[in-house]
C-alpha atoms as a PDB file:
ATOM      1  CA  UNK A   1     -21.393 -11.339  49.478  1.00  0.00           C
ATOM      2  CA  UNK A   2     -18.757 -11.321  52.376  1.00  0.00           C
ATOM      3  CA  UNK A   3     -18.228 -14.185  55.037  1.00  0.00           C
ATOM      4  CA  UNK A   4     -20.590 -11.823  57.791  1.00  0.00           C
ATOM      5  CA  UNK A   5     -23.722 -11.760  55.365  1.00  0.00           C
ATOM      6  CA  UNK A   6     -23.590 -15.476  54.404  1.00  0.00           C
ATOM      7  CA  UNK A   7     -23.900 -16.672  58.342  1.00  0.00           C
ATOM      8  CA  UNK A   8     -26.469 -13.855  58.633  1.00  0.00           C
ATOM      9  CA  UNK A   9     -28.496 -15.581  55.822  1.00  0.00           C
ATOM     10  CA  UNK A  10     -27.949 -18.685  57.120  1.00  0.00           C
ATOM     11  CA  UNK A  11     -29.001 -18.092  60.656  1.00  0.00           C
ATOM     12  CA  UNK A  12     -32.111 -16.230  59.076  1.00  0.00           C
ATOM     13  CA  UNK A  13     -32.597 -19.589  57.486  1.00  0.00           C
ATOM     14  CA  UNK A  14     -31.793 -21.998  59.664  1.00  0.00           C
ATOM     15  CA  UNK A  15     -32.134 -20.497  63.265  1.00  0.00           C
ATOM     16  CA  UNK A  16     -33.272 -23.825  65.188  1.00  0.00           C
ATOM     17  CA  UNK A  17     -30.315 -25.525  63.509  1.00  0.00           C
ATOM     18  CA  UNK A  18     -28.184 -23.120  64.471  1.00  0.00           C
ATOM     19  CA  UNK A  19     -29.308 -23.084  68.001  1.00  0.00           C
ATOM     20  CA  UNK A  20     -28.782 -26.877  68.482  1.00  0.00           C
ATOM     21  CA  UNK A  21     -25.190 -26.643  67.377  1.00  0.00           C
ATOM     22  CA  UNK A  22     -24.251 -23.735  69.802  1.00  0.00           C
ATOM     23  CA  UNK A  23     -25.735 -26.228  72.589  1.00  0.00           C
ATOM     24  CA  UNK A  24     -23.825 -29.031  71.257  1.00  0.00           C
ATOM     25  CA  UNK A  25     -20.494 -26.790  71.029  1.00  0.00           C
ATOM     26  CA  UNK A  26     -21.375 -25.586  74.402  1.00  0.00           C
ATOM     27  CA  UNK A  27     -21.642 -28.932  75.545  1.00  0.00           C
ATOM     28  CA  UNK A  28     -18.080 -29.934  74.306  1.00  0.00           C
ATOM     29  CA  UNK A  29     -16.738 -27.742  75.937  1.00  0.00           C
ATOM     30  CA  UNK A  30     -17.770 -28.326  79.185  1.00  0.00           C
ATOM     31  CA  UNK A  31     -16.771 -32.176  78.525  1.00  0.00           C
ATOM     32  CA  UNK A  32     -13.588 -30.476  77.794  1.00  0.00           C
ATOM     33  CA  UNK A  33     -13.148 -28.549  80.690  1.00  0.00           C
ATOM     34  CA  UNK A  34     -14.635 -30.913  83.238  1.00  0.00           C
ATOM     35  CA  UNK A  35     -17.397 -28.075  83.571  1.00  0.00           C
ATOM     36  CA  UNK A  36     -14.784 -25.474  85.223  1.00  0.00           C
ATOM     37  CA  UNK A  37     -15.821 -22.455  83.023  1.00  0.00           C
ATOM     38  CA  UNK A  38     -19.312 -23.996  82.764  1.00  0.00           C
ATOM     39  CA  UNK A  39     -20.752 -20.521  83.830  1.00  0.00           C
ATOM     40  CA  UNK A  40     -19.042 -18.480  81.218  1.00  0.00           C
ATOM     41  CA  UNK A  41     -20.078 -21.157  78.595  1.00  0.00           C
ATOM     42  CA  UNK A  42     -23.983 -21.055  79.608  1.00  0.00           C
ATOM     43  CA  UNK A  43     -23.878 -17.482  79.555  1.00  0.00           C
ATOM     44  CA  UNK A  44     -21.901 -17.432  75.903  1.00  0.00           C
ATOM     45  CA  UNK A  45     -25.038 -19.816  75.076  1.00  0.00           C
ATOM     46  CA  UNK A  46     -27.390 -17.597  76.379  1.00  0.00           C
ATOM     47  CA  UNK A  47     -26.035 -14.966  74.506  1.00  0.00           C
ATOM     48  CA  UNK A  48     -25.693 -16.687  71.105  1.00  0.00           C
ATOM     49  CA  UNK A  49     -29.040 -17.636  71.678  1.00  0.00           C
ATOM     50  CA  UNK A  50     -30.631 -14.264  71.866  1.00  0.00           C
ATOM     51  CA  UNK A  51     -28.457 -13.579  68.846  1.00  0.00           C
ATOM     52  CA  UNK A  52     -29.834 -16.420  67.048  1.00  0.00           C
ATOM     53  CA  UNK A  53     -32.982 -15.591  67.877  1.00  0.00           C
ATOM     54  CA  UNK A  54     -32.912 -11.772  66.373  1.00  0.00           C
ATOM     55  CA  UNK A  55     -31.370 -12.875  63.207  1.00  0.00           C
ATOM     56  CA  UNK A  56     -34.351 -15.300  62.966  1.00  0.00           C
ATOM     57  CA  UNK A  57     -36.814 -12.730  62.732  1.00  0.00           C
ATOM     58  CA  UNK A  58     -35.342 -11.428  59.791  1.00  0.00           C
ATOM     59  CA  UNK A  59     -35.907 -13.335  56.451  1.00  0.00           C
ATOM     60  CA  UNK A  60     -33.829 -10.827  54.323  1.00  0.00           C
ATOM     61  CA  UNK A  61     -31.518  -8.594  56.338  1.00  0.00           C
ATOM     62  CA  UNK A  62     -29.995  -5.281  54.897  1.00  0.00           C
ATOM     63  CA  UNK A  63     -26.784  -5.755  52.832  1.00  0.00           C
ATOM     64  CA  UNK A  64     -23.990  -4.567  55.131  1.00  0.00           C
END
């Protein structure tokens, strides 16, 4: 099983876990950056999000 298709599984698993530690990463940044690319970092959220999301929905996704 490569790298890609354990994460997979885990955010399949695990998807409201996985959401809180985007935030928190998310969050760091912005500490980190004294919120100058806070923008790009919501929207990376966003996106990660949405991701997150997807994956969720599927409890056994295809072998890639």
């Amino acid at each position: 099983m490569s790298i890609i298709s354990k994460v997979k599984q885990m955010l399949g698993q695990h998807p409201d876990q996985a959401k809180k530690g985007v935030e928190k990463a998310g969050d760091v940044i912005d500490r980190r950056t004294g919120g100058k690319y806070a923008q790009h970092v919501d929207k990376g959220q966003q996106k990660a999000g949405e991701y997150i999301e997807g994956e969720g929905g599927r409890r056994n996704p295809p072998n890639a």
